[in-house]
PDB file of N, CA and C in Angstrom:
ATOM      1  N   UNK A   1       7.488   2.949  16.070  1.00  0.00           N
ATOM      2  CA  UNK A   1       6.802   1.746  15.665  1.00  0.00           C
ATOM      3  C   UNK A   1       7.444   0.514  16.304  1.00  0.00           C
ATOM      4  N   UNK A   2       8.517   0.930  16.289  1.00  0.00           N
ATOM      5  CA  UNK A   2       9.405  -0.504  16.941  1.00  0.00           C
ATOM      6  C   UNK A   2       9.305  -0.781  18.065  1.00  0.00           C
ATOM      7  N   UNK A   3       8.900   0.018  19.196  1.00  0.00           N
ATOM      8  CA  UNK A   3       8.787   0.072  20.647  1.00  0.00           C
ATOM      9  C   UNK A   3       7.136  -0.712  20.948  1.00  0.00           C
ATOM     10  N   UNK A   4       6.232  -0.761  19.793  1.00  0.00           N
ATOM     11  CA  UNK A   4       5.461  -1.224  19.601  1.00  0.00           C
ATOM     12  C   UNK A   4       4.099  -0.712  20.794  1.00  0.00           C
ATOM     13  N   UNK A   5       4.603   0.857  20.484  1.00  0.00           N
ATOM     14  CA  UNK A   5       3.256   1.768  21.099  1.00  0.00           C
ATOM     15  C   UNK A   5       2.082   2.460  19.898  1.00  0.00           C
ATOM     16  N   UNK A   6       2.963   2.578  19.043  1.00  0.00           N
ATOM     17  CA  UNK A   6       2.540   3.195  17.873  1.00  0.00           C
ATOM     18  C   UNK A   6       1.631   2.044  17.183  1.00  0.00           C
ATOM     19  N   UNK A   7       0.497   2.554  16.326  1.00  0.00           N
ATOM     20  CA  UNK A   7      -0.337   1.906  15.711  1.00  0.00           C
ATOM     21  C   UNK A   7      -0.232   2.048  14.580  1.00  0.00           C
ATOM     22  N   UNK A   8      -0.170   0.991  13.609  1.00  0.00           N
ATOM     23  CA  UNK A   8       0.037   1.013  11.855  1.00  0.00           C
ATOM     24  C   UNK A   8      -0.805   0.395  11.360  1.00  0.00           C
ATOM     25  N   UNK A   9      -1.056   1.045  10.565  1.00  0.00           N
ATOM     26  CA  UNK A   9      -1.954   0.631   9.584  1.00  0.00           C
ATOM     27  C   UNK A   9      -1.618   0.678   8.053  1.00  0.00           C
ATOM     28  N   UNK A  10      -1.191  -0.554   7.406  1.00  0.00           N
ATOM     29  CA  UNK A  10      -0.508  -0.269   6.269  1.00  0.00           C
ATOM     30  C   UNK A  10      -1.212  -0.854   5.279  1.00  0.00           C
ATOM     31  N   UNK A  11      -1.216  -0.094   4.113  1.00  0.00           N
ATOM     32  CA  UNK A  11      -2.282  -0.574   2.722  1.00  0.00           C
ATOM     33  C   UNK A  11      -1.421  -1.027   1.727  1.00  0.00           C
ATOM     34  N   UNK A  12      -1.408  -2.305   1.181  1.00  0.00           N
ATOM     35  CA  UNK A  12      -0.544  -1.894  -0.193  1.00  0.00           C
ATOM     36  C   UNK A  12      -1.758  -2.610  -1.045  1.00  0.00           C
ATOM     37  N   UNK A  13      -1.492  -2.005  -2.432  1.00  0.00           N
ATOM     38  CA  UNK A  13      -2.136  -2.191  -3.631  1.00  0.00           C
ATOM     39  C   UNK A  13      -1.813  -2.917  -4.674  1.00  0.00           C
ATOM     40  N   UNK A  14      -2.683  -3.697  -4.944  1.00  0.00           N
ATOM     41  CA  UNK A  14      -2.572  -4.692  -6.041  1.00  0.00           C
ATOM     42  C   UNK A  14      -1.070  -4.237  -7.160  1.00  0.00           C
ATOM     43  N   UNK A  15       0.243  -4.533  -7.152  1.00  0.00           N
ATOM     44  CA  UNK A  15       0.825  -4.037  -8.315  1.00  0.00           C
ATOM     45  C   UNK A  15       0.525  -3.972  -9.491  1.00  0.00           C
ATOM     46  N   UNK A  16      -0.748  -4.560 -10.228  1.00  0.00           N
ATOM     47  CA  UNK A  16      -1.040  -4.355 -11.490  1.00  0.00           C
ATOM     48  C   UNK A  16      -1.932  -2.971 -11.276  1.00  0.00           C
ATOM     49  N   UNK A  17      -2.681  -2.851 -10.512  1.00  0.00           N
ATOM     50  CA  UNK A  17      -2.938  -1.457 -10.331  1.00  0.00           C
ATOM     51  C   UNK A  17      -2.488  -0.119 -10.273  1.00  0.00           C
ATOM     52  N   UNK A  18      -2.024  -0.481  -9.235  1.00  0.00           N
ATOM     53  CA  UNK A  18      -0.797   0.397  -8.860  1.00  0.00           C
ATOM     54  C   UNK A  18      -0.091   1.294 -10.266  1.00  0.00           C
ATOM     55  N   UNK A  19       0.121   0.299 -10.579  1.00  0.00           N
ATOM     56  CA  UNK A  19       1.110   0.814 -12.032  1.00  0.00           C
ATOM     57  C   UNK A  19       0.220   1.442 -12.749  1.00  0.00           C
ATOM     58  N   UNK A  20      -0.715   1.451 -13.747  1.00  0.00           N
ATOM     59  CA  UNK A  20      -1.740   2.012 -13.840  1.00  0.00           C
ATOM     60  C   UNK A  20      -1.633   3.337 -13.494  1.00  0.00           C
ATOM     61  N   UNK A  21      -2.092   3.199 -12.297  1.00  0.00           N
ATOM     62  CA  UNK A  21      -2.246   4.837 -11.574  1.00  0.00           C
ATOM     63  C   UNK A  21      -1.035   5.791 -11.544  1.00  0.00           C
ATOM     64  N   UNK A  22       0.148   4.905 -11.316  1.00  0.00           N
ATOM     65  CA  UNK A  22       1.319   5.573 -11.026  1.00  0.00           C
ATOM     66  C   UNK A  22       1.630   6.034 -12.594  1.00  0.00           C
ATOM     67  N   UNK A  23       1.560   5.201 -13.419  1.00  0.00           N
ATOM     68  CA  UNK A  23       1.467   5.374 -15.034  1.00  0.00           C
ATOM     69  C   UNK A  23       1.134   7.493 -15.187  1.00  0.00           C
ATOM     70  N   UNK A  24      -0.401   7.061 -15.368  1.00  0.00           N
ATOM     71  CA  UNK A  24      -1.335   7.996 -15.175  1.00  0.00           C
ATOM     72  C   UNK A  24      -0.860   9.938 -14.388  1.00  0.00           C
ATOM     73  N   UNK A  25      -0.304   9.744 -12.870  1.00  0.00           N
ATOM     74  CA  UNK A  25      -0.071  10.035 -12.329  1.00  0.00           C
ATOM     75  C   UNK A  25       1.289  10.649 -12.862  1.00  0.00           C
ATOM     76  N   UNK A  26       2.623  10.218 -13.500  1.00  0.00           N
ATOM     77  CA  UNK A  26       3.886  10.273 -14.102  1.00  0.00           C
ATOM     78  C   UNK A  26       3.462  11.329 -14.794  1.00  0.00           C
ATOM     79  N   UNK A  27       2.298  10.871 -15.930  1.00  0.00           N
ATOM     80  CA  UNK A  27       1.910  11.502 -17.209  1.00  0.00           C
ATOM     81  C   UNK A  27       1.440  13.343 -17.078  1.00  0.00           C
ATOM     82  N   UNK A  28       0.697  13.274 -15.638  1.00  0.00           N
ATOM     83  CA  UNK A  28      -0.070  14.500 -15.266  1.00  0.00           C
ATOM     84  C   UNK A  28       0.394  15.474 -15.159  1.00  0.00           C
ATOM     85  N   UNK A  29       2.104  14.883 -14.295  1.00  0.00           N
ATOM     86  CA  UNK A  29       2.820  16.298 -13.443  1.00  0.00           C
ATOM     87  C   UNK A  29       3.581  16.877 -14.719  1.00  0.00           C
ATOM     88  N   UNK A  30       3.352  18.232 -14.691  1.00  0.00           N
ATOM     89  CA  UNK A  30       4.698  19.011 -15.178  1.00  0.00           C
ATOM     90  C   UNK A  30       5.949  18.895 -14.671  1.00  0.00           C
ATOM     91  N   UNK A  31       6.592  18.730 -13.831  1.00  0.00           N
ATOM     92  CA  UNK A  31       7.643  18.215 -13.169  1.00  0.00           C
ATOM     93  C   UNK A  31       7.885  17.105 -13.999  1.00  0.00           C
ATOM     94  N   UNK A  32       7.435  16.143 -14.148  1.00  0.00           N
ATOM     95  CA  UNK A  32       7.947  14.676 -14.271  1.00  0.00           C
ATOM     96  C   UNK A  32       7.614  14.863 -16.450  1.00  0.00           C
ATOM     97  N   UNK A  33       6.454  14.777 -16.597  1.00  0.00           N
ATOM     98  CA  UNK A  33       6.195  15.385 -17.756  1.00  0.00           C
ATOM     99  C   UNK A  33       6.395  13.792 -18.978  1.00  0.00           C
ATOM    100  N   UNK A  34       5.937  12.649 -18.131  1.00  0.00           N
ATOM    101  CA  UNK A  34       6.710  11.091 -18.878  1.00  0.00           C
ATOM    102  C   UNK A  34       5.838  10.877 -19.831  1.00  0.00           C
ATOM    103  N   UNK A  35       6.603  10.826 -20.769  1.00  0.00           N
ATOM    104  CA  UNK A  35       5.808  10.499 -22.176  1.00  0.00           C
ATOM    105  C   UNK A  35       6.416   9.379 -22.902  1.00  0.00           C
ATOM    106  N   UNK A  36       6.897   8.676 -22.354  1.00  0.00           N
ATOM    107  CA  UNK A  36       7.364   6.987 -22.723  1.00  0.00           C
ATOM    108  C   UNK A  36       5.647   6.353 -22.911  1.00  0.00           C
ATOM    109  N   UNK A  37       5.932   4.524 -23.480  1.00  0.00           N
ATOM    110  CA  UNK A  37       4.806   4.304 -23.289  1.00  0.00           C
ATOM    111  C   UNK A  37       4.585   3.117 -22.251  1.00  0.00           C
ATOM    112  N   UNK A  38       3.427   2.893 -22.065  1.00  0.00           N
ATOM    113  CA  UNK A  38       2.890   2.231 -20.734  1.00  0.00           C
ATOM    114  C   UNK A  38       4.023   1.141 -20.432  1.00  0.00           C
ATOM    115  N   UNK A  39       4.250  -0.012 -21.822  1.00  0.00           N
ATOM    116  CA  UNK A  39       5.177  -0.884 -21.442  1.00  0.00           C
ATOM    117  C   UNK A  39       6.444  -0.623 -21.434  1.00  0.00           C
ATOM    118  N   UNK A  40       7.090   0.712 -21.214  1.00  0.00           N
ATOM    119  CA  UNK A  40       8.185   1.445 -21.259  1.00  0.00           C
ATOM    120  C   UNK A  40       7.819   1.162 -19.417  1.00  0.00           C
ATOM    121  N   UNK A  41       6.767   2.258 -19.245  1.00  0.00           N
ATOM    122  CA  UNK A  41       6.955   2.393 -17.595  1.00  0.00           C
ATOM    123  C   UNK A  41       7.147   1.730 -16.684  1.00  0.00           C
ATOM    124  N   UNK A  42       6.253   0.414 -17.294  1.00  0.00           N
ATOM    125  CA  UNK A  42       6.027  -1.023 -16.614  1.00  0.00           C
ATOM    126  C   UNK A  42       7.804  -1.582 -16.152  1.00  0.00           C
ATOM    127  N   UNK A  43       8.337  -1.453 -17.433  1.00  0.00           N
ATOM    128  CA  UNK A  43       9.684  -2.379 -17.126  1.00  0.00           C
ATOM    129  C   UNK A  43      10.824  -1.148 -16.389  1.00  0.00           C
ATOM    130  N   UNK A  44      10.490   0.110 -16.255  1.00  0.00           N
ATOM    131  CA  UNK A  44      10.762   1.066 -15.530  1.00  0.00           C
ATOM    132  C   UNK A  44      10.938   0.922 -13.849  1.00  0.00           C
ATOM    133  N   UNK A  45       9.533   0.535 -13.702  1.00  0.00           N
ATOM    134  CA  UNK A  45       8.552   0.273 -12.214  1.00  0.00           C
ATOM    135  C   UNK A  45       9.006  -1.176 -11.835  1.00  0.00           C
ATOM    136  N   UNK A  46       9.275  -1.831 -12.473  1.00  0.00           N
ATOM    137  CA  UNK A  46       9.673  -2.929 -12.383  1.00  0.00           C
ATOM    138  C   UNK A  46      11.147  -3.521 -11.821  1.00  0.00           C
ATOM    139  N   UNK A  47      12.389  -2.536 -12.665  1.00  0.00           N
ATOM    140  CA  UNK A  47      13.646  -2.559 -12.058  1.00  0.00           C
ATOM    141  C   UNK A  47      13.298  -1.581 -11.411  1.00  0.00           C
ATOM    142  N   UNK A  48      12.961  -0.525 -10.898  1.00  0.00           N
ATOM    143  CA  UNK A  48      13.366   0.496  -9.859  1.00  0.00           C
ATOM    144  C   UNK A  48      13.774   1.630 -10.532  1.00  0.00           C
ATOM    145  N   UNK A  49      13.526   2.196 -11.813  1.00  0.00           N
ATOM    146  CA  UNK A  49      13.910   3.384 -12.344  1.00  0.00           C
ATOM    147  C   UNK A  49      13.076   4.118 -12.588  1.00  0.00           C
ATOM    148  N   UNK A  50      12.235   4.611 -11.327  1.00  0.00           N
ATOM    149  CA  UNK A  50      11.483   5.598 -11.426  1.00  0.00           C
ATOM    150  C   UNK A  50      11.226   6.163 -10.015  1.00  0.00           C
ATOM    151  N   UNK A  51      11.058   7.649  -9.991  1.00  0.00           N
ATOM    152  CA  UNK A  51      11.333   8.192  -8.689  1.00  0.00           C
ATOM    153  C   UNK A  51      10.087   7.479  -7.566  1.00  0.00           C
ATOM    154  N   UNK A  52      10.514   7.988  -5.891  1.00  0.00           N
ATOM    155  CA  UNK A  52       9.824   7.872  -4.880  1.00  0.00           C
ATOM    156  C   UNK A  52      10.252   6.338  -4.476  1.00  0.00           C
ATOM    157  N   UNK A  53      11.519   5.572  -4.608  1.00  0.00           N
ATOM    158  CA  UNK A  53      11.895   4.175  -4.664  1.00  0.00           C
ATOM    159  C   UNK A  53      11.218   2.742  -4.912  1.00  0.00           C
ATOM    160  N   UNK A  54      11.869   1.870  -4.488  1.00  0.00           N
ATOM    161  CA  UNK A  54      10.744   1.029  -4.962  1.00  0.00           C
ATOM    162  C   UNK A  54       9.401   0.246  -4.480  1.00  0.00           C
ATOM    163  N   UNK A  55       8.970   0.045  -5.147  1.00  0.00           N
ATOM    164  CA  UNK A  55       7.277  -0.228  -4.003  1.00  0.00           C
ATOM    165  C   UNK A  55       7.697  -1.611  -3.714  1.00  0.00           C
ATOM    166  N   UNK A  56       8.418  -2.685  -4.305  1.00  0.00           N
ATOM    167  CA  UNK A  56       8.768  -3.947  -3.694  1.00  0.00           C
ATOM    168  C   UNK A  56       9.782  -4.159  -2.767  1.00  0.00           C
ATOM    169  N   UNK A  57       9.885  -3.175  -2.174  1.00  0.00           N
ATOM    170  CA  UNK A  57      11.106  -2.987  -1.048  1.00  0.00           C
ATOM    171  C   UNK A  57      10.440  -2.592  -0.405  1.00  0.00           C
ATOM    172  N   UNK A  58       9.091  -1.406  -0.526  1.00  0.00           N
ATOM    173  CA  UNK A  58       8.837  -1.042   0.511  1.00  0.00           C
ATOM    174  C   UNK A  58       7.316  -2.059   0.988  1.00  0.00           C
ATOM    175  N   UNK A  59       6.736  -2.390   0.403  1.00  0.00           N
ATOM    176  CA  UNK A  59       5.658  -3.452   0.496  1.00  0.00           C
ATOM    177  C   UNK A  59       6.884  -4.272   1.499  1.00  0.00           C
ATOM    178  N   UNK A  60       7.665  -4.982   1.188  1.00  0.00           N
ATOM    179  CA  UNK A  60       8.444  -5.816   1.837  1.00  0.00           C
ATOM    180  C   UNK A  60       8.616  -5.827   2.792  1.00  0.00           C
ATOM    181  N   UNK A  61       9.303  -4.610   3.408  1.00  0.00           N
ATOM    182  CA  UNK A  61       9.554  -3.533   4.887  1.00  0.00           C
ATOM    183  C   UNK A  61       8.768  -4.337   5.643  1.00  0.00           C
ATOM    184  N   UNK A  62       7.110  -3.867   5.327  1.00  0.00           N
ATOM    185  CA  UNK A  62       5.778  -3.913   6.207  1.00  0.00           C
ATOM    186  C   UNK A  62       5.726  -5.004   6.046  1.00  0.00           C
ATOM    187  N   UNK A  63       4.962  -6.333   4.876  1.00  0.00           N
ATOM    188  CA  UNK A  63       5.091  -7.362   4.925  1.00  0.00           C
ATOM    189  C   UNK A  63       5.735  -8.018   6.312  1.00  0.00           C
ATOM    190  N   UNK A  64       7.097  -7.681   6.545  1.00  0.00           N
ATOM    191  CA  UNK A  64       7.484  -8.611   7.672  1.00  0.00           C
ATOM    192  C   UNK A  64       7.608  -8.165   8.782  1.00  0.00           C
ATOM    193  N   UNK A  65       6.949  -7.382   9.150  1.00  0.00           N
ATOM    194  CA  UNK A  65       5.960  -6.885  10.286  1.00  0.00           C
ATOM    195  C   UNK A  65       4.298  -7.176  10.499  1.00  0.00           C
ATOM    196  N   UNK A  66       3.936  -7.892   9.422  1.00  0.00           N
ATOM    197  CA  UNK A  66       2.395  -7.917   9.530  1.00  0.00           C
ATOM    198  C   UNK A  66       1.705  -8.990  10.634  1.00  0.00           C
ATOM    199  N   UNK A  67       2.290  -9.391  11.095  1.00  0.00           N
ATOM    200  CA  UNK A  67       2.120 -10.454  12.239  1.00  0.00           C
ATOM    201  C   UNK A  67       2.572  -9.783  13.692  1.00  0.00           C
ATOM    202  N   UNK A  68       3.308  -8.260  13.530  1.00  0.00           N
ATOM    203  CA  UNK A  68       3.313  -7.477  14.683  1.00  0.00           C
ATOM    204  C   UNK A  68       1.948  -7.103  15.389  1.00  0.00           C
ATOM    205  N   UNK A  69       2.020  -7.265  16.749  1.00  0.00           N
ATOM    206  CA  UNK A  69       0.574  -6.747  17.578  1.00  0.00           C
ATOM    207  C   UNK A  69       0.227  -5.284  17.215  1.00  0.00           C
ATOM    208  N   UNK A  70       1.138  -4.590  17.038  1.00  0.00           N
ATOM    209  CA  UNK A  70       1.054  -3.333  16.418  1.00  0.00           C
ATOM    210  C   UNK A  70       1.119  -2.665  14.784  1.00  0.00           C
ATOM    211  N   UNK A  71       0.346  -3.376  13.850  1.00  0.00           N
ATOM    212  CA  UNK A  71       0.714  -2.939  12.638  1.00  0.00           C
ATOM    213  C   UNK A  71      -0.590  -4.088  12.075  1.00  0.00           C
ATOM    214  N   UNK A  72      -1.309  -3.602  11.276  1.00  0.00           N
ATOM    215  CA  UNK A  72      -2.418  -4.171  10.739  1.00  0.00           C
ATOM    216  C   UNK A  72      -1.586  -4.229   8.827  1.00  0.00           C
ATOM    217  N   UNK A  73      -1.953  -4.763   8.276  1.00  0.00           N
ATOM    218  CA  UNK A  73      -1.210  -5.218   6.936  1.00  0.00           C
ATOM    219  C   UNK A  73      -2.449  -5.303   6.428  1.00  0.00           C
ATOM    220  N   UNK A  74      -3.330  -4.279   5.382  1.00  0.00           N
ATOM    221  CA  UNK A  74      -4.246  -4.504   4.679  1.00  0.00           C
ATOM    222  C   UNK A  74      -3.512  -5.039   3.064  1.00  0.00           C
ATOM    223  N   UNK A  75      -4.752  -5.057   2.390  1.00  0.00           N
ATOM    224  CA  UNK A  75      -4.427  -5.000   0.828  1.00  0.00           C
ATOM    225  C   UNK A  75      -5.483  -3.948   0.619  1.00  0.00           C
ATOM    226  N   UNK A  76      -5.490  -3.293  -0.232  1.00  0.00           N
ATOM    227  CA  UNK A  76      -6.060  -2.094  -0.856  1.00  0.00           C
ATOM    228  C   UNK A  76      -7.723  -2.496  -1.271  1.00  0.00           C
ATOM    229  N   UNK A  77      -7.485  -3.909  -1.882  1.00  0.00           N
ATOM    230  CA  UNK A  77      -8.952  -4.323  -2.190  1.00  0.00           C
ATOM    231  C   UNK A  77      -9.870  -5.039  -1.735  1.00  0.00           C
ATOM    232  N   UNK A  78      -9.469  -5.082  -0.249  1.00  0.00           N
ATOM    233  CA  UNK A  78      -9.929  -5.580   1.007  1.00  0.00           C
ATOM    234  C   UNK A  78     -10.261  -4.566   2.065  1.00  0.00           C
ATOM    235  N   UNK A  79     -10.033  -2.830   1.715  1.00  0.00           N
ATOM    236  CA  UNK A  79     -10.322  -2.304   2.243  1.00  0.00           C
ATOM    237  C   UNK A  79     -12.125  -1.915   3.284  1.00  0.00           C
ATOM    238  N   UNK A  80     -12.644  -2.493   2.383  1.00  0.00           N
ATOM    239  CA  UNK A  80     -14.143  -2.040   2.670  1.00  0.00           C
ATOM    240  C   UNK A  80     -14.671  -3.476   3.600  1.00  0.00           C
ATOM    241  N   UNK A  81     -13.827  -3.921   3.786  1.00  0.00           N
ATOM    242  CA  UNK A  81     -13.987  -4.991   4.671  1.00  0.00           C
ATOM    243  C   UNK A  81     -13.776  -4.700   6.387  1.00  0.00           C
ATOM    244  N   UNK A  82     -12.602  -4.193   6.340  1.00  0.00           N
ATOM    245  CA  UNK A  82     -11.914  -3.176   7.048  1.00  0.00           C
ATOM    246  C   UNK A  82     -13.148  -2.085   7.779  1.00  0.00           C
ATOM    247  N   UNK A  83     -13.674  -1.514   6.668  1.00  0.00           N
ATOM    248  CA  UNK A  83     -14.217  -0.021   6.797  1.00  0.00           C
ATOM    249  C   UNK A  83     -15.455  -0.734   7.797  1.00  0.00           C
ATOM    250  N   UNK A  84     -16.154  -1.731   7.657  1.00  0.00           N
ATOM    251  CA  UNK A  84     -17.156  -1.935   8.261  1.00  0.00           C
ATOM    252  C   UNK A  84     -16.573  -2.345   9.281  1.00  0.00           C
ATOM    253  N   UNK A  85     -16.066  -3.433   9.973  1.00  0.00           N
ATOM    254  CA  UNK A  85     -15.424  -3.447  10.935  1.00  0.00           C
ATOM    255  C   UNK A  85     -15.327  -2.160  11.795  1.00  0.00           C
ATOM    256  N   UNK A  86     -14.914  -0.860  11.082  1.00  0.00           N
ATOM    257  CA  UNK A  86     -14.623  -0.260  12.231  1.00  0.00           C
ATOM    258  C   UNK A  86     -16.105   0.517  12.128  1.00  0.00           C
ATOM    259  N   UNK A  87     -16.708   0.606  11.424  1.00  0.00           N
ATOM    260  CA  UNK A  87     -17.403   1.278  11.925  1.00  0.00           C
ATOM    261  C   UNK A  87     -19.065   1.021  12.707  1.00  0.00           C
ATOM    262  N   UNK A  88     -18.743  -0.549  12.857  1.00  0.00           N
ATOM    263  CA  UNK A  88     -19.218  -1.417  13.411  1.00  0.00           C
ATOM    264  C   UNK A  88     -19.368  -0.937  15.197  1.00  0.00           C
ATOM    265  N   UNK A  89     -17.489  -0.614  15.492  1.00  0.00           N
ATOM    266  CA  UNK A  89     -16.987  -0.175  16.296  1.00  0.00           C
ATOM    267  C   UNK A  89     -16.689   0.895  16.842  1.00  0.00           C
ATOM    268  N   UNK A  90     -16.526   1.776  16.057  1.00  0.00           N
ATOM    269  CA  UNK A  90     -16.541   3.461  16.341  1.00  0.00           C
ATOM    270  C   UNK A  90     -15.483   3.395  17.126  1.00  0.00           C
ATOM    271  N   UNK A  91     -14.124   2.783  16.919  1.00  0.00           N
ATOM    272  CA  UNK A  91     -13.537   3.188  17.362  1.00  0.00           C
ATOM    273  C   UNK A  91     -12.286   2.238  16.752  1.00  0.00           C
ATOM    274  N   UNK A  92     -10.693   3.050  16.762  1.00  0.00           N
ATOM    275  CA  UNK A  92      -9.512   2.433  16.124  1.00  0.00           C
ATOM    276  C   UNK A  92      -8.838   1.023  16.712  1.00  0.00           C
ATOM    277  N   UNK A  93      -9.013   0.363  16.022  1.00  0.00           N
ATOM    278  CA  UNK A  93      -8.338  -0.732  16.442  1.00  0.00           C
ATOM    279  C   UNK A  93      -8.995  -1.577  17.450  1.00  0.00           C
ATOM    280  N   UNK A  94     -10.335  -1.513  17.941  1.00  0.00           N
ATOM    281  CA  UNK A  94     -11.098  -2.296  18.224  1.00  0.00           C
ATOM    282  C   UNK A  94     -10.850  -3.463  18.233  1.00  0.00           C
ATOM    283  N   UNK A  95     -11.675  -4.202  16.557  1.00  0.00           N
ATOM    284  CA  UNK A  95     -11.502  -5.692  16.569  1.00  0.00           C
ATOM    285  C   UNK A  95     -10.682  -6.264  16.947  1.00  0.00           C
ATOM    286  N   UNK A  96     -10.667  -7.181  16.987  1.00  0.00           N
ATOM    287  CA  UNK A  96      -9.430  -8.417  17.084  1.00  0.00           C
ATOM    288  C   UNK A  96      -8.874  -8.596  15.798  1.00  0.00           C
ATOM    289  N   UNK A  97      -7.689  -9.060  16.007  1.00  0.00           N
ATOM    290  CA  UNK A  97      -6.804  -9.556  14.593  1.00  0.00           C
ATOM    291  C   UNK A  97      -7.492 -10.575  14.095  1.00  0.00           C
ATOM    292  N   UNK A  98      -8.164 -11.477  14.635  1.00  0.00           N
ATOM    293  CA  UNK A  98      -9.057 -12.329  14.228  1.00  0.00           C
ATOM    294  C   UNK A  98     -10.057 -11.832  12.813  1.00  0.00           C
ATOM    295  N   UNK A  99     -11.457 -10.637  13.902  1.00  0.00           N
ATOM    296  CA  UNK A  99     -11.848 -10.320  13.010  1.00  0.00           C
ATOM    297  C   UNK A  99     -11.513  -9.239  11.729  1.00  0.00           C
ATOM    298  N   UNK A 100     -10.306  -8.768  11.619  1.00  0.00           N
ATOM    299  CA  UNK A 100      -9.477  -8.260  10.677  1.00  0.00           C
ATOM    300  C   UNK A 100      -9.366  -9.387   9.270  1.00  0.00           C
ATOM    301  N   UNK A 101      -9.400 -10.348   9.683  1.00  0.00           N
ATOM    302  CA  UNK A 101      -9.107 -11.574   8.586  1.00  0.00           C
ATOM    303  C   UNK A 101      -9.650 -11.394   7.664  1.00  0.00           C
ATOM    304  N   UNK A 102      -8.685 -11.134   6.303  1.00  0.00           N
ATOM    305  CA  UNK A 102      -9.572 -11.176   5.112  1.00  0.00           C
ATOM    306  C   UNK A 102      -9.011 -12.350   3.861  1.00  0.00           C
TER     307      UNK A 102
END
């Protein structure tokens, strides 16, 4: 990515969402098996005490790359904005960063 041949495309998701799902998701696995409650998880997700690290470190990462020629920086609920664009184009990375603007 750094050599800036590689193409990125990075999504991040609303954090009030996010949590939610990840909530949800905690609850499902047998492995994990979390039966705290929601505002347990929240302040969990929040300092960083819950597996797969933290999403505000890694949102961050990308964040300051999103102005790279190589790395597109969506938001999750801007996706379908995106979707037409390309398929406008039929093909990756087409538009301009311009028309990427959301």
């Amino acid at each position: 990515m750094h050599n800036g041949e590689a193409k990125v495309i990075y999504m991040a998701r609303n954090p009030k969402d996010l949590v939610v799902s990840y909530y949800q998701f905690h609850r499902s696995l047998r492995t994990m098996s979390y039966r705290g409650t929601f505002q347990e998880f929240c302040r969990r997700f929040m300092n960083d005490k819950l597996a797969y690290g933290s999403w505000f470190e890694h949102v961050q990462e990308f964040w300051e790359h999103r102005m790279d020629s190589n790395v597109l920086f969506l938001k999750y609920e801007d996706m379908f904005k995106v979707i037409l664009c390309l398929s406008h184009n039929k093909s990756f990375f087409v538009c301009s960063f311009s028309e990427w603007s959301v």
